[in-house]
N, C-alpha and C. Protein backbone atom coordinates (compact mmCIF):
# COMPACT_ATOMS: atom_id res chain seq x y z
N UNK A 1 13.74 4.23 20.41
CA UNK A 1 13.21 2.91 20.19
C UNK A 1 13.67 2.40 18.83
N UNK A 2 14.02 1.29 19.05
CA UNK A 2 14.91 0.81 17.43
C UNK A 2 13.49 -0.13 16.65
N UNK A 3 13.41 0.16 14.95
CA UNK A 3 12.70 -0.23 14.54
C UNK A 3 12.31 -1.79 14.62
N UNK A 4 11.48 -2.46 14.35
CA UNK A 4 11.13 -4.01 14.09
C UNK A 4 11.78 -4.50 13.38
N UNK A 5 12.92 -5.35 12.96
CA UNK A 5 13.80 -5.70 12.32
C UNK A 5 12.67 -6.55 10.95
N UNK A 6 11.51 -7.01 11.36
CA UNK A 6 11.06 -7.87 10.52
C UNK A 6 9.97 -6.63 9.46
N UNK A 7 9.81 -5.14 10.19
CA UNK A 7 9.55 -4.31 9.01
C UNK A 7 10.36 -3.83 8.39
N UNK A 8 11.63 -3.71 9.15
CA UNK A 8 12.41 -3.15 8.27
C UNK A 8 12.65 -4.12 7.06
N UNK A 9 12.59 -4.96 6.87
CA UNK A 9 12.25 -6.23 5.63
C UNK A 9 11.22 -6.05 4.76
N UNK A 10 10.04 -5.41 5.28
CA UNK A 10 8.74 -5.36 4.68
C UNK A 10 9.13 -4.36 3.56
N UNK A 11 9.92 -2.69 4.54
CA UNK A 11 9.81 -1.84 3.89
C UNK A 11 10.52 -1.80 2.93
N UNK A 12 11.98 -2.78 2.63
CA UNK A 12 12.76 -3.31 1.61
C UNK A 12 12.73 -4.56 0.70
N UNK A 13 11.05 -4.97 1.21
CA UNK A 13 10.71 -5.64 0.51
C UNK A 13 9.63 -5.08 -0.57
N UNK A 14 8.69 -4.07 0.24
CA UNK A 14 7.66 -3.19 -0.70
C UNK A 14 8.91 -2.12 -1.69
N UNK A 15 9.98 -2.08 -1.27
CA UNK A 15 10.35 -1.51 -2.53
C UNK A 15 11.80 -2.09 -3.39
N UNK A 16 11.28 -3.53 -3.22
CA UNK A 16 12.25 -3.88 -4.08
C UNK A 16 11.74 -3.87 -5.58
N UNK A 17 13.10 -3.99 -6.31
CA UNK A 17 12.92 -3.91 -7.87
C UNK A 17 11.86 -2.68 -8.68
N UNK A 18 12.09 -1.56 -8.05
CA UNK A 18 11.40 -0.35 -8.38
C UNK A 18 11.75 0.61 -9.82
N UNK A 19 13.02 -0.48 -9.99
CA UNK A 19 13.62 0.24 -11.24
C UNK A 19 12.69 0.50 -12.19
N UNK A 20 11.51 -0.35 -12.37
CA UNK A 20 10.42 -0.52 -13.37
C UNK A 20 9.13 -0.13 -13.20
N UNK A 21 8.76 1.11 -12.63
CA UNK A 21 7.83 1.52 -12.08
C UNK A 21 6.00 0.97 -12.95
N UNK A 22 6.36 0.99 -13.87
CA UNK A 22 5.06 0.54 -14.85
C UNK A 22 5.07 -0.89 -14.37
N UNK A 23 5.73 -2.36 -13.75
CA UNK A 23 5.46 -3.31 -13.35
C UNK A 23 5.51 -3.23 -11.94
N UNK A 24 6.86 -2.63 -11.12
CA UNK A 24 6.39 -2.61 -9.59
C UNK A 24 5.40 -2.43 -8.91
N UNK A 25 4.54 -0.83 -9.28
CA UNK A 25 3.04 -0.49 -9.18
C UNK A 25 1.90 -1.57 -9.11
N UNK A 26 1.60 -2.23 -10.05
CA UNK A 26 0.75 -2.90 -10.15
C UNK A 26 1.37 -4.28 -9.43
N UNK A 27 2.57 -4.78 -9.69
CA UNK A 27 2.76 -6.25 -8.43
C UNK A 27 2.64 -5.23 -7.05
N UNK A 28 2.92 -4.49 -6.91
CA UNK A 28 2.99 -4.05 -5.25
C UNK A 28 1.49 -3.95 -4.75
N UNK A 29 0.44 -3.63 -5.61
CA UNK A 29 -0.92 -3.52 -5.36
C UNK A 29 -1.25 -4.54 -5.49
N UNK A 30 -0.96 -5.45 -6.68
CA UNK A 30 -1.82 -7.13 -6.17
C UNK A 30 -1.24 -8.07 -4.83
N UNK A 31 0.44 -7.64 -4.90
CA UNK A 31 0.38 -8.04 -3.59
C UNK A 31 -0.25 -7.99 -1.78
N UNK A 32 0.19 -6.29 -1.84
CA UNK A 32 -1.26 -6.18 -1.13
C UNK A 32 -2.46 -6.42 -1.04
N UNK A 33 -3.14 -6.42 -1.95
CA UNK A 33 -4.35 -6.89 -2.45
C UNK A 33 -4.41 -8.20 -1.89
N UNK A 34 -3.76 -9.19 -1.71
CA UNK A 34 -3.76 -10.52 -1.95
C UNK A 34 -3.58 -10.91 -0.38
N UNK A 35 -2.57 -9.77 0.12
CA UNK A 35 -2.67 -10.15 1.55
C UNK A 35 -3.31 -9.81 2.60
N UNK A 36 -3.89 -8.63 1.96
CA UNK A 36 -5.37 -7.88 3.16
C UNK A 36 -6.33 -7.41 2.10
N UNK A 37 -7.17 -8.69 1.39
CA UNK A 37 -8.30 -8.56 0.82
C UNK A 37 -9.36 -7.57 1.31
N UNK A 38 -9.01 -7.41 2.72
CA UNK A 38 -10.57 -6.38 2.96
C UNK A 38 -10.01 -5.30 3.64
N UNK A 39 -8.64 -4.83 3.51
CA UNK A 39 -8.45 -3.39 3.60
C UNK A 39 -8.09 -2.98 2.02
N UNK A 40 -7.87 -3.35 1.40
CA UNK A 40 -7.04 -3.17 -0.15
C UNK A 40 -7.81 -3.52 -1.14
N UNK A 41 -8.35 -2.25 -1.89
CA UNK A 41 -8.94 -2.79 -3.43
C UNK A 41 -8.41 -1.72 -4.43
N UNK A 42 -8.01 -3.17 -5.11
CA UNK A 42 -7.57 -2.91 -6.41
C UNK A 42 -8.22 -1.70 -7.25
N UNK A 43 -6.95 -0.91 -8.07
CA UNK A 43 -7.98 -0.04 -9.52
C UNK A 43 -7.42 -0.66 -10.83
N UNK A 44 -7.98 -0.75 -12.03
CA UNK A 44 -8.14 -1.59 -12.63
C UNK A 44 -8.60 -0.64 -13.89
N UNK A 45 -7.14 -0.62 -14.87
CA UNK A 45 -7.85 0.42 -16.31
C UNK A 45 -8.67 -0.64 -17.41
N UNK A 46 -8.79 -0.40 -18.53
CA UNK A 46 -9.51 -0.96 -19.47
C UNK A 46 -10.77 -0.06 -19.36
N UNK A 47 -11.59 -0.56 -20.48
CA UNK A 47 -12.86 0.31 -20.76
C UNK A 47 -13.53 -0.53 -19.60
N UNK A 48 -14.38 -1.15 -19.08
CA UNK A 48 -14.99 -1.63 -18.15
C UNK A 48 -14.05 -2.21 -17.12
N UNK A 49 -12.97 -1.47 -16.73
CA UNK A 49 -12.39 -2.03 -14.84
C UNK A 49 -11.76 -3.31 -15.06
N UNK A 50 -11.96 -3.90 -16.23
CA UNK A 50 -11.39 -5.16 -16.19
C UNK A 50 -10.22 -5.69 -16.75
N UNK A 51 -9.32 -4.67 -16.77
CA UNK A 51 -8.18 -4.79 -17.75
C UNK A 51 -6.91 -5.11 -16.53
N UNK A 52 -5.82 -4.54 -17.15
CA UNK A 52 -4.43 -4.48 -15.66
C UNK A 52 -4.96 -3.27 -14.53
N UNK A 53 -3.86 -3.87 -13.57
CA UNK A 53 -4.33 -3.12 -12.49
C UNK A 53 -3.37 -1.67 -12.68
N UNK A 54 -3.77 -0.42 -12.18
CA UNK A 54 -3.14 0.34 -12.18
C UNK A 54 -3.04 1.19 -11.33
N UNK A 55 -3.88 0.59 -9.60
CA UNK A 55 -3.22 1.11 -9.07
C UNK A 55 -4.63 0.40 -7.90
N UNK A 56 -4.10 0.53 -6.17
CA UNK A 56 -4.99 0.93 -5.41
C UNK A 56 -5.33 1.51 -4.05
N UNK A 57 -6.30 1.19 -3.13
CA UNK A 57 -6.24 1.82 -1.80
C UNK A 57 -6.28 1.18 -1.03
N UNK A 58 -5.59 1.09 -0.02
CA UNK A 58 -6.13 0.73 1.13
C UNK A 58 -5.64 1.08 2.49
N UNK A 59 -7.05 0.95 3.29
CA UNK A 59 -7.51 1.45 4.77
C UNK A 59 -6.88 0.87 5.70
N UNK A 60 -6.77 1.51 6.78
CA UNK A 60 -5.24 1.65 7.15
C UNK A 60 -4.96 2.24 8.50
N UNK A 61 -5.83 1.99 9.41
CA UNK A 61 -5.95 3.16 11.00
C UNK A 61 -6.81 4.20 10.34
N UNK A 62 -6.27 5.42 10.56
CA UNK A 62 -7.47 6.05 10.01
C UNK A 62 -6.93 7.03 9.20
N UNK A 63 -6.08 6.22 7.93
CA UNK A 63 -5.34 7.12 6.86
C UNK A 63 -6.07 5.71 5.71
N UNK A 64 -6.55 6.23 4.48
CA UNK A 64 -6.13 5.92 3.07
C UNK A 64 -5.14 6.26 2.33
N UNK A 65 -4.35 4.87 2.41
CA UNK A 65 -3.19 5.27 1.31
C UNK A 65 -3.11 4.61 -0.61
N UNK A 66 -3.40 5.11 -1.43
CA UNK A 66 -3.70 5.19 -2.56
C UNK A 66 -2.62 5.30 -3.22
N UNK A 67 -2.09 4.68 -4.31
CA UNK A 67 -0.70 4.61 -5.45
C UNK A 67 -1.61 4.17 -6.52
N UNK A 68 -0.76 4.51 -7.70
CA UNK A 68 -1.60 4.68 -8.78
C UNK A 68 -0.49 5.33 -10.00
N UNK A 69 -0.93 4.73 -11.33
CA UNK A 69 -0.13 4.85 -12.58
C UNK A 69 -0.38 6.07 -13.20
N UNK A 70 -0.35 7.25 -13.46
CA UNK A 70 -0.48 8.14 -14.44
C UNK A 70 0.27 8.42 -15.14
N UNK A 71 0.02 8.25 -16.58
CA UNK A 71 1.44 8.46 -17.47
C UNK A 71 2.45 7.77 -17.32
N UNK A 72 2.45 6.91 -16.84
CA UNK A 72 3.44 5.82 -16.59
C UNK A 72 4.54 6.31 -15.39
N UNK A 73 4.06 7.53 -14.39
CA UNK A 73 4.57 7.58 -13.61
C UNK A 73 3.40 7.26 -12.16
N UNK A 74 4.49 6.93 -11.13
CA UNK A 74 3.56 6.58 -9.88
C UNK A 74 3.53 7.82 -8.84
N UNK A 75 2.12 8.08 -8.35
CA UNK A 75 1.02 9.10 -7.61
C UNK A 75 0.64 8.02 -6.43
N UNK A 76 1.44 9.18 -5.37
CA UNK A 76 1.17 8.61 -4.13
C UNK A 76 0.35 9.35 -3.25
N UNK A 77 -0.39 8.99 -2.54
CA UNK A 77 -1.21 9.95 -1.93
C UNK A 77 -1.41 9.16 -0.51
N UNK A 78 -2.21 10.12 0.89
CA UNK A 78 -2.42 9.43 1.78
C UNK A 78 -3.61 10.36 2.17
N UNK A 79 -4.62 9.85 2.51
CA UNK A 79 -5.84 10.37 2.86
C UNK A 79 -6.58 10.55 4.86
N UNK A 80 -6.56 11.41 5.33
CA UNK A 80 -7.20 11.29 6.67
C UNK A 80 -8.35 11.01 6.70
N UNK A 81 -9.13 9.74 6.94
CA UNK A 81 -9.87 9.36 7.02
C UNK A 81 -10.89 9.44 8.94
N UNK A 82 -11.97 9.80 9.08
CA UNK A 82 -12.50 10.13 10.41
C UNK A 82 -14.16 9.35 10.16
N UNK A 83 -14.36 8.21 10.64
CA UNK A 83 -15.66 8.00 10.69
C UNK A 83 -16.39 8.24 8.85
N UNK A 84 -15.48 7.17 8.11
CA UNK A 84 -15.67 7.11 6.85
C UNK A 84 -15.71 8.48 6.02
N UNK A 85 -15.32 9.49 6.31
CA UNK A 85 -15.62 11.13 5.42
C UNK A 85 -13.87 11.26 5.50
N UNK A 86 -13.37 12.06 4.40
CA UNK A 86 -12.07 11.93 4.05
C UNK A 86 -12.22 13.51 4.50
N UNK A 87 -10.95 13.31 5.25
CA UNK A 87 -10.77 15.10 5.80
C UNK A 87 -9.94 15.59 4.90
N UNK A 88 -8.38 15.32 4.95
CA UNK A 88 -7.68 16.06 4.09
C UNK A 88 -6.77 14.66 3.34
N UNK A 89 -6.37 15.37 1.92
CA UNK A 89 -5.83 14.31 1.40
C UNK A 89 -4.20 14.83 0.59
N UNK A 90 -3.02 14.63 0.87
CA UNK A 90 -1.80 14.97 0.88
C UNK A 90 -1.31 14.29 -0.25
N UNK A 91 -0.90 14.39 -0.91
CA UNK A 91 0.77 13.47 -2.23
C UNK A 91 1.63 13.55 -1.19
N UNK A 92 2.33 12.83 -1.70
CA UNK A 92 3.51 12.52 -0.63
C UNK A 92 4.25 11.71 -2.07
N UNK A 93 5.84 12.26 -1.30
CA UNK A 93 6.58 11.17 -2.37
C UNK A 93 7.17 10.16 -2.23
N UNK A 94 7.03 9.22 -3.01
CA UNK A 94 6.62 7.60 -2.97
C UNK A 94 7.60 6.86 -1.81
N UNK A 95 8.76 7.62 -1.78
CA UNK A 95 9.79 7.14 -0.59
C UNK A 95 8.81 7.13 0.67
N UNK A 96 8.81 8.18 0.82
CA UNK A 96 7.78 9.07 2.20
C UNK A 96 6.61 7.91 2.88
N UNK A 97 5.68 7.90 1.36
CA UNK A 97 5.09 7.03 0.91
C UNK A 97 5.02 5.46 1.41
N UNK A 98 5.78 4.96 1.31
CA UNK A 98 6.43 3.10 1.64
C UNK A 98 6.81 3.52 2.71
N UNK A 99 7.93 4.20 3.59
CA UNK A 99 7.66 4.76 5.38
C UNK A 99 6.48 4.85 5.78
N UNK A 100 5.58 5.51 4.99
CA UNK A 100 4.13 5.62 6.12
C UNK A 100 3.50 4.57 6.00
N UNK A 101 3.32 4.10 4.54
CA UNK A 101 2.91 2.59 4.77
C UNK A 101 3.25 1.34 5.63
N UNK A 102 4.53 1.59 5.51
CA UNK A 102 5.01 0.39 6.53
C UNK A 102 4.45 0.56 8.02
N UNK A 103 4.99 2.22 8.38
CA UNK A 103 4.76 2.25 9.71
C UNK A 103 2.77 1.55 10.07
N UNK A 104 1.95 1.83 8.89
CA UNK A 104 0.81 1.67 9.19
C UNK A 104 0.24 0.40 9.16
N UNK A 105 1.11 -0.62 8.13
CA UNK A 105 1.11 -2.16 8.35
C UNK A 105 1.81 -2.50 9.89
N UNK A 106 2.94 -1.77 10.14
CA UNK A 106 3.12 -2.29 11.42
C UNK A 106 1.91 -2.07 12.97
N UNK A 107 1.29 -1.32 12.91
CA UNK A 107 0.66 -1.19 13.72
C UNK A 107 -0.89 -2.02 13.13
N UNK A 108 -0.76 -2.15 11.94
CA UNK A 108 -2.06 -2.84 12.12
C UNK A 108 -1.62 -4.49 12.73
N UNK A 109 -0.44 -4.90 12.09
CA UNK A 109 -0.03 -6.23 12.85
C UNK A 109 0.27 -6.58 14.18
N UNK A 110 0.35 -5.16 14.95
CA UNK A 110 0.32 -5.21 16.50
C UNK A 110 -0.84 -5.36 16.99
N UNK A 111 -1.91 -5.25 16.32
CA UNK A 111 -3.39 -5.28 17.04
C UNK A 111 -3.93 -6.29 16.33
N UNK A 112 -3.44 -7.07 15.67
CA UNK A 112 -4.12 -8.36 15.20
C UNK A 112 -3.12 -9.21 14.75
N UNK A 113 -3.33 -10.71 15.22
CA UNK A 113 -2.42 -11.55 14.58
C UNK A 113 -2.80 -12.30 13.67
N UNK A 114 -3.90 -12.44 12.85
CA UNK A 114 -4.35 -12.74 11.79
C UNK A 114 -3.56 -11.57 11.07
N UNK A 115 -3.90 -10.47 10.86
CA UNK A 115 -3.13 -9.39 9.63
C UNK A 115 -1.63 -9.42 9.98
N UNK A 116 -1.21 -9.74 11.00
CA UNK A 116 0.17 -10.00 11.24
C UNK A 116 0.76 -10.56 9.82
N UNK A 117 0.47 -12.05 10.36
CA UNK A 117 0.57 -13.26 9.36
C UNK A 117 0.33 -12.61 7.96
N UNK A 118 -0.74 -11.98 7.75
CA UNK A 118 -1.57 -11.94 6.23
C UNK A 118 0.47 -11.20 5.90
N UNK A 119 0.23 -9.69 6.71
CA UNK A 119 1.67 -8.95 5.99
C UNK A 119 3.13 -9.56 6.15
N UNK A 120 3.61 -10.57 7.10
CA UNK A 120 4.21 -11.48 7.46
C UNK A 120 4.70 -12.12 5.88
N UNK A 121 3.50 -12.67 5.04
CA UNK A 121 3.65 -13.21 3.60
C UNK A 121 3.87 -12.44 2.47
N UNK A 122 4.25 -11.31 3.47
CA UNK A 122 4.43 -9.84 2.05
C UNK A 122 6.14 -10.21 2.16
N UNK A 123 6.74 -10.87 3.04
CA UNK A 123 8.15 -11.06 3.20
C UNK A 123 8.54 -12.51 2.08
N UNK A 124 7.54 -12.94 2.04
CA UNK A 124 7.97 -14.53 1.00
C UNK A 124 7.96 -14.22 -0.36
C-alpha cells in the first residue's frame, strides 16, 4: 500500500528546518498545539510554567507521544496508553519519532474530518 502523498508532506513538513533543534522543538509543539488544542498540551519552563515552551504531549489512539528540551538536546518518547493508565513508555529516536507521529496523525484524520482539516493546516 503506497503512503498518503499529503502525509508524506506532513512528515517533511514536521521536520523541516531541524538544523536548530533549541527553536524547531518548541515551533513544532506550538504548532501542534495550535492545531489539536485538545489532544496537545504544551510544557512550558520558567519558575511558574510560564516562560518558553520546551516541550509537549499529545494523545494520540492509544499512544502518548511527548518531545521535550533537555540540555538543549531533544527527548523523544512514546507512551502506551490503555483506559487513561500508561502501560509502558519507550525513547525512541526522534526520526522514528516524526514516523510514528505522522503515522498516528494520519489515522486520527481518517476517523474525523474536523482533525483532518485541524492537521491539514500543519501543511501551510
Amino acid at each position: 500500500m503506497e503512503p498518503d502523498p499529503d502525509f508524506d508532506l506532513l512528515a517533511a513538513a514536521l521536520r523541516a528546518d531541524m538544523s536548530d533543534v533549541a527553536i524547531w522543538v518548541p515551533a513544532l509543539c506550538t504548532k501542534l498545539a495550535g492545531a489539536l488544542p485538545t489532544r496537545v498540551s504544551l510544557r512550558r519552563g520558567g519558575l511558574l510554567g510560564n516562560g518558553p515552551v520546551i516541550g509537549m504531549q499529545a494523545e494520540l489512539g492509544t499512544h502518548r507521544y511527548a518531545l521535550r528540551l533537555e540540555h538543549g538536546h531533544p527527548v523523544a518518547e512514546r507512551t502506551h496508553v490503555v483506559r487513561g493508565i500508561a502501560l509502558k513508555t519507550e525513547p525512541m529516536p526522534l526520526d522514528g519519532w516524526l514516523m510514528a507521529l505522522t503515522e498516528a496523525l494520519a489515522q486520527i484524520a481518517a476517523a474525523s474530518a474536523q482533525e483532518r482539516a485541524a492537521i491539514q493546516r500543519l501543511l501551510q
